[in-house]
Protein backbone atom coordinates (compact mmCIF):
# COMPACT_ATOMS: atom_id res chain seq x y z
CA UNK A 1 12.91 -3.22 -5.18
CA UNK A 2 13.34 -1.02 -1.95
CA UNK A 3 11.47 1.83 -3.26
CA UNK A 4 8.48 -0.86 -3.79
CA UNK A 5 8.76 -1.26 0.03
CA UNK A 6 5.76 0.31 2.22
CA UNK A 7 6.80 2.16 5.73
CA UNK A 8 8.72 -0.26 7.64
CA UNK A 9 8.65 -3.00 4.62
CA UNK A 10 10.90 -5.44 4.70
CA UNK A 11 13.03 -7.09 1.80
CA UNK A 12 13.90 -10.61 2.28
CA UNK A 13 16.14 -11.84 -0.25
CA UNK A 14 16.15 -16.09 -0.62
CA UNK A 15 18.15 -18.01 -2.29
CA UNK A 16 21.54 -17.26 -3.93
CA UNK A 17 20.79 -13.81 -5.39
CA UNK A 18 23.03 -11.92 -7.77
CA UNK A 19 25.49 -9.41 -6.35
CA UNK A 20 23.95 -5.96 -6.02
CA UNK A 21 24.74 -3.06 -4.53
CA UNK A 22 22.45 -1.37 -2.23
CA UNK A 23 21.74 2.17 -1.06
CA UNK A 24 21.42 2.31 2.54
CA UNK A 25 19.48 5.71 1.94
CA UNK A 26 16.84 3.87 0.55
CA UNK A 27 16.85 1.52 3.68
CA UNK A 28 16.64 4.95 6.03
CA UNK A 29 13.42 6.34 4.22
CA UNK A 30 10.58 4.88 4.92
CA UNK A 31 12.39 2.86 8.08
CA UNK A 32 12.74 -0.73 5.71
CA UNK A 33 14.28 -3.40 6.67
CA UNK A 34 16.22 -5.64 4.35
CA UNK A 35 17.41 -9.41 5.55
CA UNK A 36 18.59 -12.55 3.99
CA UNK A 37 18.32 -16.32 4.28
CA UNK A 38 21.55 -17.73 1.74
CA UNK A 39 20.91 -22.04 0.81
CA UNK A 40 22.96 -24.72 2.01
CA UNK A 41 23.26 -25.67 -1.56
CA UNK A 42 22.98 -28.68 -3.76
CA UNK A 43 24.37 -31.52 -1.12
CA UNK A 44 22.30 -29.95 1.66
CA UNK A 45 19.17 -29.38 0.07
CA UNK A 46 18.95 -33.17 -1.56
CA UNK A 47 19.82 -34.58 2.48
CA UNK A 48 16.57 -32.40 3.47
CA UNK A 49 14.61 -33.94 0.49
CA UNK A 50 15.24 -37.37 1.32
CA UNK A 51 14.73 -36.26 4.94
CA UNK A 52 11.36 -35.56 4.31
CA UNK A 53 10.12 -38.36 2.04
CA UNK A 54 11.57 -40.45 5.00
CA UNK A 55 9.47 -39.46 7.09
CA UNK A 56 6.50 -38.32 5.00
CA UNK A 57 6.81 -34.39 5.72
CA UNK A 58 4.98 -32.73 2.84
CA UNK A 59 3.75 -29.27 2.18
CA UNK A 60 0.54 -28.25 2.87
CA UNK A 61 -1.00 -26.42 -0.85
CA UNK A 62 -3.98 -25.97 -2.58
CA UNK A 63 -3.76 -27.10 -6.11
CA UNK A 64 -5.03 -24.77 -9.00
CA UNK A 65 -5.74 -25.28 -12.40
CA UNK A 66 -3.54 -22.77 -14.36
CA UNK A 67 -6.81 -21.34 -15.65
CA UNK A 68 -7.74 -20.19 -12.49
CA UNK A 69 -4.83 -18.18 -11.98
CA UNK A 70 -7.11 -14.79 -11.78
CA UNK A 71 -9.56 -16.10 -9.03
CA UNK A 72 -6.24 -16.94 -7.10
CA UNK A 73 -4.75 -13.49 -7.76
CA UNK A 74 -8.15 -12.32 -6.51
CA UNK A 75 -8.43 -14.47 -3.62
CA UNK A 76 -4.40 -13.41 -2.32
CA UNK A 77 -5.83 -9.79 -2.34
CA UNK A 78 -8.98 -11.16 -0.06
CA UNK A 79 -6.40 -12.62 1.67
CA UNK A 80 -8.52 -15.56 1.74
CA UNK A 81 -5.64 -18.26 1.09
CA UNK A 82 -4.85 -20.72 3.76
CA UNK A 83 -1.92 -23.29 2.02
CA UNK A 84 0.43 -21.80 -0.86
CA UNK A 85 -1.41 -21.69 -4.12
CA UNK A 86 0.47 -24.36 -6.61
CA UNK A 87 -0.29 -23.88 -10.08
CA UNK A 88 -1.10 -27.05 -12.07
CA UNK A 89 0.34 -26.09 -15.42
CA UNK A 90 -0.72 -29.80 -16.84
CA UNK A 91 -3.35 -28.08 -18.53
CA UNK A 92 -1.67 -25.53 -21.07
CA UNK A 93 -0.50 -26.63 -24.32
């Protein structure tokens, strides 16, 4: 995923990711940047859920039929998206 990196891309790896090894020479070329954010798992994430029904924080989206998945692909590269896009996949069967 480096090498998909522009000059001075950065890599930010979420999550609990699988182990993998990484060539720093692919970090020096093209000055990238790679960083991490790990979870706080299971216990941690459920306090921060009922956190934020407590006290009504919500995300901010913009809900999208799935069949409108191209005009949202089209609209990221306009960069005319001001929430997250959330795909509504209630519609396929």
């Amino acid at each position: 995923m480096l090498r998909l990196l522009t000059l001075e891309g950065t890599l930010s790896v979420l999550g609990f990711p699988m182990q993998t090894p990484v060539n720093l020479m692919e970090l020096s070329f093209g000055r990238k940047k790679l960083s991490s954010s790990g979870t706080g798992g299971t216990r941690h994430t459920a306090e921060l859920l009922s956190f934020a029904a407590e006290h009504g924080i919500t995300a901010d989206i913009e809900l999208l039929p799935s069949a409108q998945i191209q005009q949202a692909f089209d609209r990221l590269e306009r960069g005319d998206v001001r929430y997250r896009f959330v795909l509504d996949l209630a519609d396929l069967d």
